[in-house]
C-alpha atoms as a PDB file:
ATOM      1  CA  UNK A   1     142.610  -1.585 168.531  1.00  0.00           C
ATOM      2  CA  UNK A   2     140.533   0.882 166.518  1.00  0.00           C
ATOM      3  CA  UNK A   3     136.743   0.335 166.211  1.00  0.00           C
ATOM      4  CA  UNK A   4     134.609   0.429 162.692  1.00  0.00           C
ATOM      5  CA  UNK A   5     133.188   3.421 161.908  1.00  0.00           C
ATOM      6  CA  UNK A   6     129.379   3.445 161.382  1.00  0.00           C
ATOM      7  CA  UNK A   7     128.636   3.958 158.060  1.00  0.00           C
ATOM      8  CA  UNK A   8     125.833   6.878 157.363  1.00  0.00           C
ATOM      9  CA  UNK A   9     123.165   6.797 154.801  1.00  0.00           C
ATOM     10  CA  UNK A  10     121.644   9.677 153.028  1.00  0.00           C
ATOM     11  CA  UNK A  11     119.400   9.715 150.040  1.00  0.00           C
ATOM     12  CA  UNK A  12     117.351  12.325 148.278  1.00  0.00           C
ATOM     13  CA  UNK A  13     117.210  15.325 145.940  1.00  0.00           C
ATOM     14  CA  UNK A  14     120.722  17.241 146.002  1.00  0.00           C
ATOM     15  CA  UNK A  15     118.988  20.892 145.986  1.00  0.00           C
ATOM     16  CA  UNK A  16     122.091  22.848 146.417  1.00  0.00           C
ATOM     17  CA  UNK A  17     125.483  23.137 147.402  1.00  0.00           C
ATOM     18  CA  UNK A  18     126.934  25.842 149.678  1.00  0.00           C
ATOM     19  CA  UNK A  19     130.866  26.586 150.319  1.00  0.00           C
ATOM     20  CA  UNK A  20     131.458  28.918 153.610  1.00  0.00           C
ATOM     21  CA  UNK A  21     134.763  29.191 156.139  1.00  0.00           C
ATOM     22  CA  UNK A  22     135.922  25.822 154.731  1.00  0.00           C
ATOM     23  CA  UNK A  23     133.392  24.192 155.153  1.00  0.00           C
ATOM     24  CA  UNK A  24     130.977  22.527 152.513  1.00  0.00           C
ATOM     25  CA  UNK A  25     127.110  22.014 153.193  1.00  0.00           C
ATOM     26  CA  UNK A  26     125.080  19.848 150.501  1.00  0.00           C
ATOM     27  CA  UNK A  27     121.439  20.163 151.359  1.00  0.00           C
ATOM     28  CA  UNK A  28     119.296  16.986 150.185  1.00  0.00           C
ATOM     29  CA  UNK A  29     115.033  16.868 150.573  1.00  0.00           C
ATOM     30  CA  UNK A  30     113.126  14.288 149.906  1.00  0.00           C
ATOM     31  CA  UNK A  31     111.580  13.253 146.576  1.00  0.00           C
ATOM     32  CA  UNK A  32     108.470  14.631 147.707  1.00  0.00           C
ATOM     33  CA  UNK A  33     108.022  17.009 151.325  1.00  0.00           C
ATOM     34  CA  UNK A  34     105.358  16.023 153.947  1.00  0.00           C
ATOM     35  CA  UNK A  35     102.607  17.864 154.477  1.00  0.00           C
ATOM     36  CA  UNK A  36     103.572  18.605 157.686  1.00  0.00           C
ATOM     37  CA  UNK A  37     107.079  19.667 156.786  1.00  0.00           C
ATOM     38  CA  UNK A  38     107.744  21.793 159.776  1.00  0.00           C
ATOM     39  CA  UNK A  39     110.051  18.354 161.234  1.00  0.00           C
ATOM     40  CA  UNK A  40     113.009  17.073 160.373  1.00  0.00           C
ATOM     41  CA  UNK A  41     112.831  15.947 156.497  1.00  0.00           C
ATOM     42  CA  UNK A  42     115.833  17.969 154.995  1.00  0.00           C
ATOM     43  CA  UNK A  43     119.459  15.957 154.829  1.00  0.00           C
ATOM     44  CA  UNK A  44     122.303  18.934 155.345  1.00  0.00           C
ATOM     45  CA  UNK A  45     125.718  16.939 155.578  1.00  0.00           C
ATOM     46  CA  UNK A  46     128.848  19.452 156.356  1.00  0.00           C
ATOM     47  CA  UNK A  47     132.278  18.474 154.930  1.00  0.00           C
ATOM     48  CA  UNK A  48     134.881  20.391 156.836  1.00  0.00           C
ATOM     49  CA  UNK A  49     137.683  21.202 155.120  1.00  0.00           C
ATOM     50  CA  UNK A  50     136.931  19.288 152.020  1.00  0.00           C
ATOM     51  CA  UNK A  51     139.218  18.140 149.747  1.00  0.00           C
ATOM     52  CA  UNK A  52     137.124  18.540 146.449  1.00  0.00           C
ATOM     53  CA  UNK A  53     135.540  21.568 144.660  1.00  0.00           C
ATOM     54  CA  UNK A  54     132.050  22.827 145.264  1.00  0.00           C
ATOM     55  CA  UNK A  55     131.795  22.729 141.415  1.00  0.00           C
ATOM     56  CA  UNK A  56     132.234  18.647 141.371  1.00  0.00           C
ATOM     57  CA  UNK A  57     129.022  18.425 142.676  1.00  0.00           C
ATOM     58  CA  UNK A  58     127.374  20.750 139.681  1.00  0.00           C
ATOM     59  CA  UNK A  59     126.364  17.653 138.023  1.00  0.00           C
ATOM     60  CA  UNK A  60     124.277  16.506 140.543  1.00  0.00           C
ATOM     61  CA  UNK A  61     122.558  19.284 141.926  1.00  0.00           C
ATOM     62  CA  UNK A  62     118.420  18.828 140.699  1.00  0.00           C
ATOM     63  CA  UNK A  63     119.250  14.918 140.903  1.00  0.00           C
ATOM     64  CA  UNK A  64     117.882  12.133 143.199  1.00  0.00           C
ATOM     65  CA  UNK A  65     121.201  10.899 145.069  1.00  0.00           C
ATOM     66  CA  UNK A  66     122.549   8.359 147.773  1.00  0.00           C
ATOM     67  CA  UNK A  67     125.659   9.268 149.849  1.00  0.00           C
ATOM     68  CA  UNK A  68     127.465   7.090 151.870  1.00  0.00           C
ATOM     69  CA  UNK A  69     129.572   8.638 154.600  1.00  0.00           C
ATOM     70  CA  UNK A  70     132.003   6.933 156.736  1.00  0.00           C
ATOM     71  CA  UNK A  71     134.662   8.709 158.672  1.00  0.00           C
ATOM     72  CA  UNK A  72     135.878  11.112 156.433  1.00  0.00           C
ATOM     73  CA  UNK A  73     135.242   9.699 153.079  1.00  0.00           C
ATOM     74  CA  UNK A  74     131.960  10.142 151.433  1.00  0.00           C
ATOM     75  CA  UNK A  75     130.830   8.042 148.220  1.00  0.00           C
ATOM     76  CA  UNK A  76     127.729   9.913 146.459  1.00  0.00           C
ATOM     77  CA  UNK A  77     125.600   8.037 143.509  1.00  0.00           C
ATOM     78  CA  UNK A  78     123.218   8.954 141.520  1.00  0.00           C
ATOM     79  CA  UNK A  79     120.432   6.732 141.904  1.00  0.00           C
ATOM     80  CA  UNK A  80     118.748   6.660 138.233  1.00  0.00           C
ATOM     81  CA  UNK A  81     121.659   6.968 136.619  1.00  0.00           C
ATOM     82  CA  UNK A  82     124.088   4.098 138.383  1.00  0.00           C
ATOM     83  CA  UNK A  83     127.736   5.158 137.103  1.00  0.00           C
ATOM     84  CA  UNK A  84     130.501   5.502 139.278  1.00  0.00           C
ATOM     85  CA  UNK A  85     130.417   7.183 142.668  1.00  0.00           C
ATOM     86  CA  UNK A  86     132.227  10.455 143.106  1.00  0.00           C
ATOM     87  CA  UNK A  87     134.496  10.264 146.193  1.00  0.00           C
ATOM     88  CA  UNK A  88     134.031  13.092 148.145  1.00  0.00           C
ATOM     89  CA  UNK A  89     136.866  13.383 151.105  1.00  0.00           C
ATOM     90  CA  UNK A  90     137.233  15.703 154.215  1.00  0.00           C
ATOM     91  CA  UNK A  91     138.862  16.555 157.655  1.00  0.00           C
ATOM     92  CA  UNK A  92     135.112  15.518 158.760  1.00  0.00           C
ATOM     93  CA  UNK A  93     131.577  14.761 157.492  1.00  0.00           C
ATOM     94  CA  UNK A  94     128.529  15.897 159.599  1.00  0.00           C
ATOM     95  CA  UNK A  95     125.325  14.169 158.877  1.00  0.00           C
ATOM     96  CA  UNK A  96     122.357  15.761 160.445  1.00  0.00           C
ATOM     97  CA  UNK A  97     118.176  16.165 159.710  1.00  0.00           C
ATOM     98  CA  UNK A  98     116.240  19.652 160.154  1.00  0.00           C
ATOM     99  CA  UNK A  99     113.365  20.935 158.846  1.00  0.00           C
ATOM    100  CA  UNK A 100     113.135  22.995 155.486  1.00  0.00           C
ATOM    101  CA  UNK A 101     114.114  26.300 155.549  1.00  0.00           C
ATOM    102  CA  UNK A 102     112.255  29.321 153.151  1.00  0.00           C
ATOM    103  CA  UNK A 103     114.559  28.560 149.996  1.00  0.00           C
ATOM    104  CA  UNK A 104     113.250  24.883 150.295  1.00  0.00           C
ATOM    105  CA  UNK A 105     109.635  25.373 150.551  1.00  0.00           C
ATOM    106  CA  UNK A 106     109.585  28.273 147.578  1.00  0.00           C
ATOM    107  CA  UNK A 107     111.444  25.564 145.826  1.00  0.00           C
ATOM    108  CA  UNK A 108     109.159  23.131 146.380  1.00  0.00           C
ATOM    109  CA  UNK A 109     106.001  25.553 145.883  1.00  0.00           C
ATOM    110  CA  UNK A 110     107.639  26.283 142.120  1.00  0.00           C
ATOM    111  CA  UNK A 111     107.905  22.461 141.317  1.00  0.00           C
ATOM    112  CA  UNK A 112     104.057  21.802 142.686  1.00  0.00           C
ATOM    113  CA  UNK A 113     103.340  25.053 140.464  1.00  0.00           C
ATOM    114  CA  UNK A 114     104.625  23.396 137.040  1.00  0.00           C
ATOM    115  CA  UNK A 115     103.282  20.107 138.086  1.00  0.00           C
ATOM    116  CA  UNK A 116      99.853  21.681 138.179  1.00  0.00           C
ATOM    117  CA  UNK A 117     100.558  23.158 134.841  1.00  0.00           C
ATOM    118  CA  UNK A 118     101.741  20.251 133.292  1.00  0.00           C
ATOM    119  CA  UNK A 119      98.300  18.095 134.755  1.00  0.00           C
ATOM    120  CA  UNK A 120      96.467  20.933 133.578  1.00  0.00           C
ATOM    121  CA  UNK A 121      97.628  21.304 130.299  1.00  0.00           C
ATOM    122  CA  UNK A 122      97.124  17.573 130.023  1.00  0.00           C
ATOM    123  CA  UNK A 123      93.765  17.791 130.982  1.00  0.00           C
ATOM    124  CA  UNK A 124      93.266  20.324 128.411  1.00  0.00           C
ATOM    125  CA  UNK A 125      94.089  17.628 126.156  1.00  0.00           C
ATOM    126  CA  UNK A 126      91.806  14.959 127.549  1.00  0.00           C
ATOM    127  CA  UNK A 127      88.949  16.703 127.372  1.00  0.00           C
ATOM    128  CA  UNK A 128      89.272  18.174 123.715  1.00  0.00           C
ATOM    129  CA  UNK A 129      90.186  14.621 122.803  1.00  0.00           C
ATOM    130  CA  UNK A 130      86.890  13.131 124.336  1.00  0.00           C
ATOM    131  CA  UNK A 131      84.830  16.037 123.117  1.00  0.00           C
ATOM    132  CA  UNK A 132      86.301  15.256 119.589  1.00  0.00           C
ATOM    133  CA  UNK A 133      85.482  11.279 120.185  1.00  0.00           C
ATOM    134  CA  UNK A 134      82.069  12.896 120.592  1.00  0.00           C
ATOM    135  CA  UNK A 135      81.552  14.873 117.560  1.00  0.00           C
ATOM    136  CA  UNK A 136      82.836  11.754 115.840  1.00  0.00           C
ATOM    137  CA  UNK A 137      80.055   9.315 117.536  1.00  0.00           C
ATOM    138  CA  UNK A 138      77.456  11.703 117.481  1.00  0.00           C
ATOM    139  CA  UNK A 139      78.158  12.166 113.514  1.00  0.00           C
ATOM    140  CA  UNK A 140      77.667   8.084 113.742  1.00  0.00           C
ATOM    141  CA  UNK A 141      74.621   8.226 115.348  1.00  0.00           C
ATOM    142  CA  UNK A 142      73.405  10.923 112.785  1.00  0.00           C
ATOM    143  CA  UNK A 143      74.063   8.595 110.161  1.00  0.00           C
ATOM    144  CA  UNK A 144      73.105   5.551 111.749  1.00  0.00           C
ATOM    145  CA  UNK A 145      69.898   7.352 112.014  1.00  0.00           C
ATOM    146  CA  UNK A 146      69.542   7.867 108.708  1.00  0.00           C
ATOM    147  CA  UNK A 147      70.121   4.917 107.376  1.00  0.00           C
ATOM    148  CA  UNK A 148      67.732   3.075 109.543  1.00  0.00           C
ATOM    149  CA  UNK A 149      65.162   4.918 107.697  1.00  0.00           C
ATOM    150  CA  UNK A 150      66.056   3.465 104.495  1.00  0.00           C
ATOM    151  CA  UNK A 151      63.953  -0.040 104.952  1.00  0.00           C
ATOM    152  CA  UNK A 152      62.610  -1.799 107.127  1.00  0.00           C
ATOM    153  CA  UNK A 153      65.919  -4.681 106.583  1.00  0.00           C
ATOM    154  CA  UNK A 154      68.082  -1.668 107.786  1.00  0.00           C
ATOM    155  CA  UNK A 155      65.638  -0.612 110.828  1.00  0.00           C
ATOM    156  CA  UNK A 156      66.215  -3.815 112.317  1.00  0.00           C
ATOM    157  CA  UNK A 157      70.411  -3.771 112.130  1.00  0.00           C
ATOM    158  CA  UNK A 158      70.841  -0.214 112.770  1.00  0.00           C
ATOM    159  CA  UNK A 159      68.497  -0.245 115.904  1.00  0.00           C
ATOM    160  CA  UNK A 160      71.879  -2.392 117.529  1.00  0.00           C
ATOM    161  CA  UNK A 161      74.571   0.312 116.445  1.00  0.00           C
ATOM    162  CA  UNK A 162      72.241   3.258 117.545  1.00  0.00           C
ATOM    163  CA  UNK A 163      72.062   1.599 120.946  1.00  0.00           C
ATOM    164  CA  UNK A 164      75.234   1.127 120.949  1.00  0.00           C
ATOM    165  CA  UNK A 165      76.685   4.622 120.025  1.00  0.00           C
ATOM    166  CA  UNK A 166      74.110   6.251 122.309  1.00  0.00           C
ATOM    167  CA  UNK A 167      75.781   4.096 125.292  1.00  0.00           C
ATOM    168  CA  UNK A 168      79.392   5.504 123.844  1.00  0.00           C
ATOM    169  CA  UNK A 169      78.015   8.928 124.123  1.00  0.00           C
ATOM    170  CA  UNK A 170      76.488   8.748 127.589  1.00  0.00           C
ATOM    171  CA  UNK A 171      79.810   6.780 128.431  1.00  0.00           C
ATOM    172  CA  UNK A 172      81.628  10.339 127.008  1.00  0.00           C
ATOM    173  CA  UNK A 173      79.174  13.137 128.190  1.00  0.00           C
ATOM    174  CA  UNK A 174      79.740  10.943 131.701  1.00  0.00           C
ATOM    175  CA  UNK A 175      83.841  12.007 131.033  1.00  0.00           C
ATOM    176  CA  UNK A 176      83.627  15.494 130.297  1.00  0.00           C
END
């Protein structure tokens, strides 16, 4: 009697596809790489002799994906966007871990890059928006100011909304 295969589990970012001598590789890393990436982080599963295009997996490639491998039928799924699986046969499937190579870590050093971008640029944001809040409460303030000097009957309820806005402002000028 024949035994069950083990079933093999791979998940992560499908960052490219590569067809050679009949063989297919798939290369997935994980959402995010360690640190210390120098160890085994990077999925590369082999199909040998597969019996599907390189091109079927075009969809996928950028996306954060789940394959199932058992013998020599595969079952890949996208994980944020649960449709069907596409069925990916072969004479064999190799499963294996290694570290990232160059293409991975320049890859990974461009997606960092516009991440920083993106934080900076909302950052950029942040701080014109408080520094706007400011001009705004400081304007207040200015008035509230004012109108404290009208009487005596105002002195007394301003003095609570000057207190007030000055606490908003140190509360700001504490922000920026």
């Amino acid at each position: 009697m024949g035994g069950r295969q083990a079933e093999e589990e791979a998940n992560g970012v499908l960052t490219r596809t590569g067809a050679a001598d009949g063989r297919l590789m798939l290369r997935l890393r994980p959402h995010t790489l360690p640190v210390d990436s120098d160890g085994p982080c990077v999925t590369v599963i082999t199909f040998e002799s597969p019996a599907f295009e390189e091109r079927d997996l075009a969809p996928f490639v950028g996306q954060e994906v789940q394959i199932l491998a058992r013998g020599t039928r595969a079952e890949l799924f996208e994980l944020f966007d649960p449709g069907p699986p596409l069925v990916l046969q072969a004479a064999s499937i190799d499963i294996r871990q290694e570290g990232p190579d160059r293409r991975d870590l320049i890859e990974r050093i461009t997606a960092l890059s516009g991440e920083i971008d993106h934080l900076q640029n909302a950052l950029n944001e942040a701080r014109k928006d408080i520094e706007n809040g400011r001009r705004h409460v400081t304007e207040l303030l200015r008035r509230a100011r004012i109108k404290s000097t009208a009487s005596e009957e105002h002195a007394v309820r301003q003095a609570a909304a000057v207190d007030a806005l000055q606490q908003v402002l140190r509360h700001l000028d504490d922000r920026n």
